[in-house]
PDB file of N, CA and C in Angstrom:
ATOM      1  N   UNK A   1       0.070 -23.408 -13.322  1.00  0.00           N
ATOM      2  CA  UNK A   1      -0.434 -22.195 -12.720  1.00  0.00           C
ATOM      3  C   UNK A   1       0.294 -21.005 -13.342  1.00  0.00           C
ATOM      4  N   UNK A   2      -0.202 -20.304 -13.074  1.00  0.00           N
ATOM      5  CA  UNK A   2       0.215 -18.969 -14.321  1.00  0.00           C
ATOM      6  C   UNK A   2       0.260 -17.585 -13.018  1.00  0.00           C
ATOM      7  N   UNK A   3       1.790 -16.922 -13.608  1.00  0.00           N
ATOM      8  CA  UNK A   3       1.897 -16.115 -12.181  1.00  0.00           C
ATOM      9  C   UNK A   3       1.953 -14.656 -13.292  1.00  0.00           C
ATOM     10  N   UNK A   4       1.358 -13.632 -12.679  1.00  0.00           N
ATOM     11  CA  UNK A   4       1.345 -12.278 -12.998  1.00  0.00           C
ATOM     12  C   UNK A   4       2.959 -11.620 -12.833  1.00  0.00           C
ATOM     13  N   UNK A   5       3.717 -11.471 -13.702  1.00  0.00           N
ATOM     14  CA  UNK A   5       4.574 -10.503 -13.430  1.00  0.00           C
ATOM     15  C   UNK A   5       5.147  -9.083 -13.984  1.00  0.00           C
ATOM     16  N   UNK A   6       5.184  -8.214 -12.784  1.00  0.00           N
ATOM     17  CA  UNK A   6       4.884  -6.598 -12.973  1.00  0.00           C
ATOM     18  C   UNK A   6       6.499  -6.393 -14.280  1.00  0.00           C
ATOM     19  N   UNK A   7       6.239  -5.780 -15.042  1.00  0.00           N
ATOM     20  CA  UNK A   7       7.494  -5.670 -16.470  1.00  0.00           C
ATOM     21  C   UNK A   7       8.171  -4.244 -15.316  1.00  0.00           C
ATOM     22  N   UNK A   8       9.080  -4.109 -15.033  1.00  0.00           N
ATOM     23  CA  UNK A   8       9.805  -2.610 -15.040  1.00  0.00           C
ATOM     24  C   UNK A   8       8.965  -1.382 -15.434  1.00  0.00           C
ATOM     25  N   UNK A   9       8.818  -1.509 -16.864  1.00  0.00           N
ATOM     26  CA  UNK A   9       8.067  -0.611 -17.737  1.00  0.00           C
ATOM     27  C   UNK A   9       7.022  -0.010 -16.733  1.00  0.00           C
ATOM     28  N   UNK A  10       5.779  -1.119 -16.760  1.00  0.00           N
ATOM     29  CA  UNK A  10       4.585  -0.682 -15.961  1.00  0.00           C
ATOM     30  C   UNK A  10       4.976  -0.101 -14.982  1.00  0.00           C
ATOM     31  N   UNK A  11       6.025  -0.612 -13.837  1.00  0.00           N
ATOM     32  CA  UNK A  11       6.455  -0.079 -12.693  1.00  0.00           C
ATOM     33  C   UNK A  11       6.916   1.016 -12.417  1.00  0.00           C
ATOM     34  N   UNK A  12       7.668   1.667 -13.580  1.00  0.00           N
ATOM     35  CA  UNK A  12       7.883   2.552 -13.722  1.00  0.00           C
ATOM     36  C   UNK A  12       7.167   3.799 -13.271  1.00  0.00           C
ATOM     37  N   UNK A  13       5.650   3.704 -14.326  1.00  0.00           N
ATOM     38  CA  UNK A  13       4.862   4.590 -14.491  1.00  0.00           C
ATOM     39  C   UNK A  13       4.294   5.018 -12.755  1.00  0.00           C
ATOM     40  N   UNK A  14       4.319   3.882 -11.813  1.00  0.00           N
ATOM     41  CA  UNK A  14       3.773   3.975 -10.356  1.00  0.00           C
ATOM     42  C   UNK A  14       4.958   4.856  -9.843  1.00  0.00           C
ATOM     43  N   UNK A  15       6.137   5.169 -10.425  1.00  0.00           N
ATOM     44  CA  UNK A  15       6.937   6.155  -9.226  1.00  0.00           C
ATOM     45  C   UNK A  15       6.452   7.462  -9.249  1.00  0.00           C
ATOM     46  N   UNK A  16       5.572   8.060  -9.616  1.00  0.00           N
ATOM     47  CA  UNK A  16       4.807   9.580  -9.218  1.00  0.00           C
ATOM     48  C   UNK A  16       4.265   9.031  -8.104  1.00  0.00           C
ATOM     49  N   UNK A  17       3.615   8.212  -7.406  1.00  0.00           N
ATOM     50  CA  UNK A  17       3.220   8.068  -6.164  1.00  0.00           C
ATOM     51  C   UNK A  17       4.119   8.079  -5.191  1.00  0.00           C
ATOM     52  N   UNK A  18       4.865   7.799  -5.315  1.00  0.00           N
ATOM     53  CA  UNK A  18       6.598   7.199  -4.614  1.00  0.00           C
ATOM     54  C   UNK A  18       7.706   8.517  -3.722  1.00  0.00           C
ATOM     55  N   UNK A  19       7.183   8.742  -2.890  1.00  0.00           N
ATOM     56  CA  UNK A  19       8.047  10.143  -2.053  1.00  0.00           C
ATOM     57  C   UNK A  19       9.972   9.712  -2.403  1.00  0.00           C
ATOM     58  N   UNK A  20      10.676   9.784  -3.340  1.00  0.00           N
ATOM     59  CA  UNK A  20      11.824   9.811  -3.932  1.00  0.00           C
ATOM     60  C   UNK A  20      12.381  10.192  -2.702  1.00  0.00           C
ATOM     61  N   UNK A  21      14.019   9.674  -2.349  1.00  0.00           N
ATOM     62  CA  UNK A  21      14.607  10.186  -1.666  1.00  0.00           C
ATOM     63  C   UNK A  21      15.364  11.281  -3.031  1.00  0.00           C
ATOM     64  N   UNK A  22      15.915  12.517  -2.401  1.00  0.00           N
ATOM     65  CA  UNK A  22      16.475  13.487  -3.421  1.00  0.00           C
ATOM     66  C   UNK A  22      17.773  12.615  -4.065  1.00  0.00           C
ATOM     67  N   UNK A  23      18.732  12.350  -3.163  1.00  0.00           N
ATOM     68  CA  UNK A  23      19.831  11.475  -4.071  1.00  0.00           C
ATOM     69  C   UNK A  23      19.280  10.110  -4.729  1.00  0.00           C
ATOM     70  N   UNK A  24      18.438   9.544  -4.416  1.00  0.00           N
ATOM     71  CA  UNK A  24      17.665   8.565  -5.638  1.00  0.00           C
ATOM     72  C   UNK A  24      17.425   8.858  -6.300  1.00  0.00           C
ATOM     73  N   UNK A  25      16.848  10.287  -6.329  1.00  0.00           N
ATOM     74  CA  UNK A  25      16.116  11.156  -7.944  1.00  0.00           C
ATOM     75  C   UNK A  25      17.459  11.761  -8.687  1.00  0.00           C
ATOM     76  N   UNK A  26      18.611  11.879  -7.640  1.00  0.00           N
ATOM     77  CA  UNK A  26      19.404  12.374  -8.787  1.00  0.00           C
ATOM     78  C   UNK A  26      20.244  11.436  -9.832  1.00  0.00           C
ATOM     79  N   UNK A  27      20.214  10.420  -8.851  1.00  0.00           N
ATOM     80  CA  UNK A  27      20.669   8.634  -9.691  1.00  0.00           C
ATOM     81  C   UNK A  27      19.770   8.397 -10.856  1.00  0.00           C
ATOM     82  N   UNK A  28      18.244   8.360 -10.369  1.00  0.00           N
ATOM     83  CA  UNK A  28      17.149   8.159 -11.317  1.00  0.00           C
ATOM     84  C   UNK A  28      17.685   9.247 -12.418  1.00  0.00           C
ATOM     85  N   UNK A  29      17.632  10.282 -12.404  1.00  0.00           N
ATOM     86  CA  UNK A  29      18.476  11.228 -13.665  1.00  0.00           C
ATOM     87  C   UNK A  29      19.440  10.908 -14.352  1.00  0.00           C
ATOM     88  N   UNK A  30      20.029  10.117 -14.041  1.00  0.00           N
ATOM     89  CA  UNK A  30      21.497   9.949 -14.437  1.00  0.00           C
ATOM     90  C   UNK A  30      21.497   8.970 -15.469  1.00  0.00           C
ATOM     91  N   UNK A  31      20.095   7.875 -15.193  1.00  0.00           N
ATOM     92  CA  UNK A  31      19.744   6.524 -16.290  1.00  0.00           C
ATOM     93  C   UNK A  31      18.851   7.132 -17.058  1.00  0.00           C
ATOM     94  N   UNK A  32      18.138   8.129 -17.269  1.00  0.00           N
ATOM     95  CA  UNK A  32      17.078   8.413 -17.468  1.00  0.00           C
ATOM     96  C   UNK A  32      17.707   8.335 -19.328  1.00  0.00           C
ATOM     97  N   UNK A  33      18.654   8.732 -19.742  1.00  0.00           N
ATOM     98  CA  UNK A  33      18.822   7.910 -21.577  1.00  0.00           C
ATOM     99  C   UNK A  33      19.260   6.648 -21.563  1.00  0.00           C
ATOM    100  N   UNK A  34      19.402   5.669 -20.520  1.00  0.00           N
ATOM    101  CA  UNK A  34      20.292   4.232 -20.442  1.00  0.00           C
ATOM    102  C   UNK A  34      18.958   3.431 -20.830  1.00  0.00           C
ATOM    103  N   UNK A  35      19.098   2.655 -22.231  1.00  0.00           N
ATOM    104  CA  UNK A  35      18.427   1.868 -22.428  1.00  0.00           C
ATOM    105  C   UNK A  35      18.596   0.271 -22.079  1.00  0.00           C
ATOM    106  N   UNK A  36      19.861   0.034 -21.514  1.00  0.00           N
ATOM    107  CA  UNK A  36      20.233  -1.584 -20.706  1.00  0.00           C
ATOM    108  C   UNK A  36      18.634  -2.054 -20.062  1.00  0.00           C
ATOM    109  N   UNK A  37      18.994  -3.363 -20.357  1.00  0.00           N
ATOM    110  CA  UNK A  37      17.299  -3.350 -19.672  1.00  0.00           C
ATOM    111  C   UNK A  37      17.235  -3.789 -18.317  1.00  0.00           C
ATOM    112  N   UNK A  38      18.507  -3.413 -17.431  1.00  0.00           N
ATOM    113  CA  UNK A  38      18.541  -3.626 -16.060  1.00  0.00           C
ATOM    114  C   UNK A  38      18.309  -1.771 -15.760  1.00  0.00           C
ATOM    115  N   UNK A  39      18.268  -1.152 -16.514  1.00  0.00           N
ATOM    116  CA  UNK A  39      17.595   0.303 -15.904  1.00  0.00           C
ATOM    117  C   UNK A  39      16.453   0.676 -15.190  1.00  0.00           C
ATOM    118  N   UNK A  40      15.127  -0.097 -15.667  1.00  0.00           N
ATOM    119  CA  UNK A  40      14.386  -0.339 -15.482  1.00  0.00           C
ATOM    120  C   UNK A  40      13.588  -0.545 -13.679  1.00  0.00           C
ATOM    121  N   UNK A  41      14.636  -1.689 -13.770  1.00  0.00           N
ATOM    122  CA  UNK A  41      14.164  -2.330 -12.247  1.00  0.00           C
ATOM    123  C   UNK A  41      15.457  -1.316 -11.184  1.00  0.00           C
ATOM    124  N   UNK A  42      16.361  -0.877 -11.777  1.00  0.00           N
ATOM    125  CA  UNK A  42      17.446   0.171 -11.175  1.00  0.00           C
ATOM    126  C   UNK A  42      16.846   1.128 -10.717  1.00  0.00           C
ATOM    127  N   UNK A  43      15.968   1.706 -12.073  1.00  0.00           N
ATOM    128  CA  UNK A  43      15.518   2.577 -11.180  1.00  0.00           C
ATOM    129  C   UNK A  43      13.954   2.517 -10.545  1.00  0.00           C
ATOM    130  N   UNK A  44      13.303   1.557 -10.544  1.00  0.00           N
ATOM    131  CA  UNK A  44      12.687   1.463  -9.464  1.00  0.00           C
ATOM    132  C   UNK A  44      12.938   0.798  -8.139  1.00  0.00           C
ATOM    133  N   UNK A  45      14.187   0.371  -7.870  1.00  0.00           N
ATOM    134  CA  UNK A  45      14.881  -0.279  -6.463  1.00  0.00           C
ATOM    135  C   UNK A  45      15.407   1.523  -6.097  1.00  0.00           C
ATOM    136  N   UNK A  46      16.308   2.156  -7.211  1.00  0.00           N
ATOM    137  CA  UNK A  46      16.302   3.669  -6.375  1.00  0.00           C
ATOM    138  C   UNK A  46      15.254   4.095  -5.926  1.00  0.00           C
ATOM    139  N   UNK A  47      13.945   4.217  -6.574  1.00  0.00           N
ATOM    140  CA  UNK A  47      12.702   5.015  -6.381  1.00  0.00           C
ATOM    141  C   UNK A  47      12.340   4.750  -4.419  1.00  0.00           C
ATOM    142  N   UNK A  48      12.602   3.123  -4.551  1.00  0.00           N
ATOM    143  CA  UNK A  48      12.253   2.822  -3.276  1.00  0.00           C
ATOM    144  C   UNK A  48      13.025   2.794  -1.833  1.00  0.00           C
ATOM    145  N   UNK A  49      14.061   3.422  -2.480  1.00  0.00           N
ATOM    146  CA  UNK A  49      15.108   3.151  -1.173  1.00  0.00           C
ATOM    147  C   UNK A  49      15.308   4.266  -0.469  1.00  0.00           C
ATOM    148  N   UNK A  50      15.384   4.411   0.802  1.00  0.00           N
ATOM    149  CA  UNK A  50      15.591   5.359   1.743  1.00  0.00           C
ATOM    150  C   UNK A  50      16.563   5.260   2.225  1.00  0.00           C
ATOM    151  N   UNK A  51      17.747   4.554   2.599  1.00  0.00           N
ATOM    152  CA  UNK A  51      18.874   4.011   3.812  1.00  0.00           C
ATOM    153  C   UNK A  51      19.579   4.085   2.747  1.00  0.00           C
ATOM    154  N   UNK A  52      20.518   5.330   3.511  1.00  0.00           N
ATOM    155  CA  UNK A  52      21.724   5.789   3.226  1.00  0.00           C
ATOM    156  C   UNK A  52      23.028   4.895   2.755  1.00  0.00           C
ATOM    157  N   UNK A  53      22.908   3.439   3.446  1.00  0.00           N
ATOM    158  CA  UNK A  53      23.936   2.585   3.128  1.00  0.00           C
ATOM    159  C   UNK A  53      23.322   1.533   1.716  1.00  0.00           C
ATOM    160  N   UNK A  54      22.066   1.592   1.480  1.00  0.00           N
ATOM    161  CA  UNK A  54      21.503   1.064   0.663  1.00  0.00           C
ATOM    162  C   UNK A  54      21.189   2.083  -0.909  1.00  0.00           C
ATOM    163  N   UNK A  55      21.966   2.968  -0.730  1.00  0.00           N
ATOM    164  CA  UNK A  55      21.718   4.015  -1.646  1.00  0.00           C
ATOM    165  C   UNK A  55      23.403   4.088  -2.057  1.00  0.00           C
ATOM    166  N   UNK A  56      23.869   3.803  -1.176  1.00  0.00           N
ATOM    167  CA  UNK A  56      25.646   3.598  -1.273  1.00  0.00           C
ATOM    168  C   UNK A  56      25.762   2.613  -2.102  1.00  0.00           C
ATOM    169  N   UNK A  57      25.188   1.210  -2.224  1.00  0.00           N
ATOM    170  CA  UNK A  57      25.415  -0.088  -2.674  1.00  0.00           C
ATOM    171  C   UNK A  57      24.921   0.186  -4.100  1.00  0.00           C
ATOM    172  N   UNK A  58      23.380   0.812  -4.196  1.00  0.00           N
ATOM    173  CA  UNK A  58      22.710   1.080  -5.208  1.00  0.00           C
ATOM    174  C   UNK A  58      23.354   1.919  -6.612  1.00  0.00           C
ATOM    175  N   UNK A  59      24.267   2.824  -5.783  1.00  0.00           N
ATOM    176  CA  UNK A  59      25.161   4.313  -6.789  1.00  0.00           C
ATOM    177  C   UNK A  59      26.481   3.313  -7.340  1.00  0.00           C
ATOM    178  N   UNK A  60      26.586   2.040  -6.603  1.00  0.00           N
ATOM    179  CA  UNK A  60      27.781   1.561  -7.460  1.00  0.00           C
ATOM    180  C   UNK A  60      27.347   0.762  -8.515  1.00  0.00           C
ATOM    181  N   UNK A  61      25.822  -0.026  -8.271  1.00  0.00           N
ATOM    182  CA  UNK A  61      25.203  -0.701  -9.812  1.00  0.00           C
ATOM    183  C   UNK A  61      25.026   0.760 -10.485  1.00  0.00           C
ATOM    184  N   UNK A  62      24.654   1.659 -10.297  1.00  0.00           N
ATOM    185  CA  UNK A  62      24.290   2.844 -11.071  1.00  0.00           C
ATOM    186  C   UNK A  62      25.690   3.205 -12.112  1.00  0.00           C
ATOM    187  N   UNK A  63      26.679   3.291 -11.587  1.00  0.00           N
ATOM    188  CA  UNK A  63      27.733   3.034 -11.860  1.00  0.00           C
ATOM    189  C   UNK A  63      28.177   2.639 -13.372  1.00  0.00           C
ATOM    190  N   UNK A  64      28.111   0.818 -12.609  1.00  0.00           N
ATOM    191  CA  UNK A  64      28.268  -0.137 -13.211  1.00  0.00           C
ATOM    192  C   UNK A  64      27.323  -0.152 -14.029  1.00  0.00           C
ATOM    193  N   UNK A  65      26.109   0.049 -14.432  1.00  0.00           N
ATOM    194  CA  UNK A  65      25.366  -0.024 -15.331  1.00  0.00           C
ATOM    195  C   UNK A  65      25.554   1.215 -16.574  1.00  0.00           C
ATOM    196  N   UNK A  66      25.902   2.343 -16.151  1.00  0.00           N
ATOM    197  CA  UNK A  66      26.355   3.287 -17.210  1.00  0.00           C
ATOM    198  C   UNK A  66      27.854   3.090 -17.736  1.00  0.00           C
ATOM    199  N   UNK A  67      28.568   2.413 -17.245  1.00  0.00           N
ATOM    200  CA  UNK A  67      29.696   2.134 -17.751  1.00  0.00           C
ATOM    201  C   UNK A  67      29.309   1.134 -18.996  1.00  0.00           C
ATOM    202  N   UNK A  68      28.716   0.281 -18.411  1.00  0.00           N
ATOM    203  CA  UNK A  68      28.597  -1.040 -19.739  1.00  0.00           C
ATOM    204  C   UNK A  68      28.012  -0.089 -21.043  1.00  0.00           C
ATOM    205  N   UNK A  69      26.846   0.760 -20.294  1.00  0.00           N
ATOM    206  CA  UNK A  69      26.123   1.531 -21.445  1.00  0.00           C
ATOM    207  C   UNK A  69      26.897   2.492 -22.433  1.00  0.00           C
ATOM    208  N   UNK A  70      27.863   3.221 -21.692  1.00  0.00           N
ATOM    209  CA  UNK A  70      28.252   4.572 -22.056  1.00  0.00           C
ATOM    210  C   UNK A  70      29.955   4.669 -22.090  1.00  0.00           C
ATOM    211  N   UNK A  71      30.346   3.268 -21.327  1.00  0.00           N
ATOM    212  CA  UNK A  71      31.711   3.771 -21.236  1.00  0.00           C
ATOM    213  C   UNK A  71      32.353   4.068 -19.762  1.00  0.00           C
ATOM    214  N   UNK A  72      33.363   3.601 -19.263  1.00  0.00           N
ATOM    215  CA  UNK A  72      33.668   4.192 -17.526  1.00  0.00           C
ATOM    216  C   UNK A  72      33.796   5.770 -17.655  1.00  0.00           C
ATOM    217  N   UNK A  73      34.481   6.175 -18.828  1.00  0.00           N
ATOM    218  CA  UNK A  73      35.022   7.704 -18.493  1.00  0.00           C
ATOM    219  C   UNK A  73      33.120   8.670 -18.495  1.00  0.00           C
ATOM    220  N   UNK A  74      32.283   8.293 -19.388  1.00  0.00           N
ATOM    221  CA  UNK A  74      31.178   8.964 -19.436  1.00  0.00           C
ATOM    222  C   UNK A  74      30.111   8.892 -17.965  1.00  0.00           C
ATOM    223  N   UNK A  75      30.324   7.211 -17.240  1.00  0.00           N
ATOM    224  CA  UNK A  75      30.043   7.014 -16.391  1.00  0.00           C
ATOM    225  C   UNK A  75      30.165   7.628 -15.167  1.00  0.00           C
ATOM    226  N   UNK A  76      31.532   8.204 -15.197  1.00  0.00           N
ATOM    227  CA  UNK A  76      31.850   8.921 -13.775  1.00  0.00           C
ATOM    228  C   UNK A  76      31.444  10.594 -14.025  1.00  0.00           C
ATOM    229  N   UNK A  77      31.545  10.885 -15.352  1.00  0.00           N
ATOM    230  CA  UNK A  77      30.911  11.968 -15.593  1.00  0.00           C
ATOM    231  C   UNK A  77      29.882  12.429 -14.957  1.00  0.00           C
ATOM    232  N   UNK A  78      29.094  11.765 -14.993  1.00  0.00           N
ATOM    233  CA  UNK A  78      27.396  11.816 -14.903  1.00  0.00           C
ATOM    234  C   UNK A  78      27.246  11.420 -13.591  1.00  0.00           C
ATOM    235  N   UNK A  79      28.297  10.471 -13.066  1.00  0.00           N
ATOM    236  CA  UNK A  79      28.052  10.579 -11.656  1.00  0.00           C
ATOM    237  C   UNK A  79      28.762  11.401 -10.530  1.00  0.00           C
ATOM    238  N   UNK A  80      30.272  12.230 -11.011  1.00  0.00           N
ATOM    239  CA  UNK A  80      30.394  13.190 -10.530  1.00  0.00           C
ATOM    240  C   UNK A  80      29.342  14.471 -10.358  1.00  0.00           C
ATOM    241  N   UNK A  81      28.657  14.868 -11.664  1.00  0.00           N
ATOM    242  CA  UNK A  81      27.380  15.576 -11.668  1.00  0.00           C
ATOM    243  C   UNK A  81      26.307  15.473 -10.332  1.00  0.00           C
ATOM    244  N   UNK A  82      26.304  14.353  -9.666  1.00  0.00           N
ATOM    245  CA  UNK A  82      25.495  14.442  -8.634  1.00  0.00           C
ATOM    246  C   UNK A  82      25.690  14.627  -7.629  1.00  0.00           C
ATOM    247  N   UNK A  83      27.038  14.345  -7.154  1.00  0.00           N
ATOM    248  CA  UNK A  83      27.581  14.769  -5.720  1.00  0.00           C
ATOM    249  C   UNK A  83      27.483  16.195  -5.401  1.00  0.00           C
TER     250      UNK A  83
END
């Protein structure tokens, strides 16, 4: 049996429908040059999250994912920028 599965990519393109919480969109900014290919689904789990403690958990893969990309010192850069 053969199962359909949605790529990131495509998923992507569906977050203009998606009411963003504002600190998700400013996370979503922050990957927006990170080519890791866990960016992808990063930032569509931000796109979808509303709960404040789930946006807490989310900003530390955000984190962790620009560090691997960019480095820790560039990482906190970009995430000091949003607070």
């Amino acid at each position: 049996m053969l199962h359909r599965l949605e790529s990131p990519d495509t998923a992507l393109a569906d977050l203009a429908d998606i009411d963003i919480h504002p600190q998700a969109a400013a996370l979503i900014d922050t990957l927006a040059d990170c080519r890791h290919p866990r960016a992808g689904r990063l930032t569509v789990r931000l796109a979808e999250s509303h709960d404040a403690e789930e946006l807490a958990m989310l900003r530390g893969e955000v984190l962790n994912l620009l560090a691997l990309s960019f480095g820790p010192a560039e990482a906190q850069r970009r995430l000091q920028a949003v607070q």
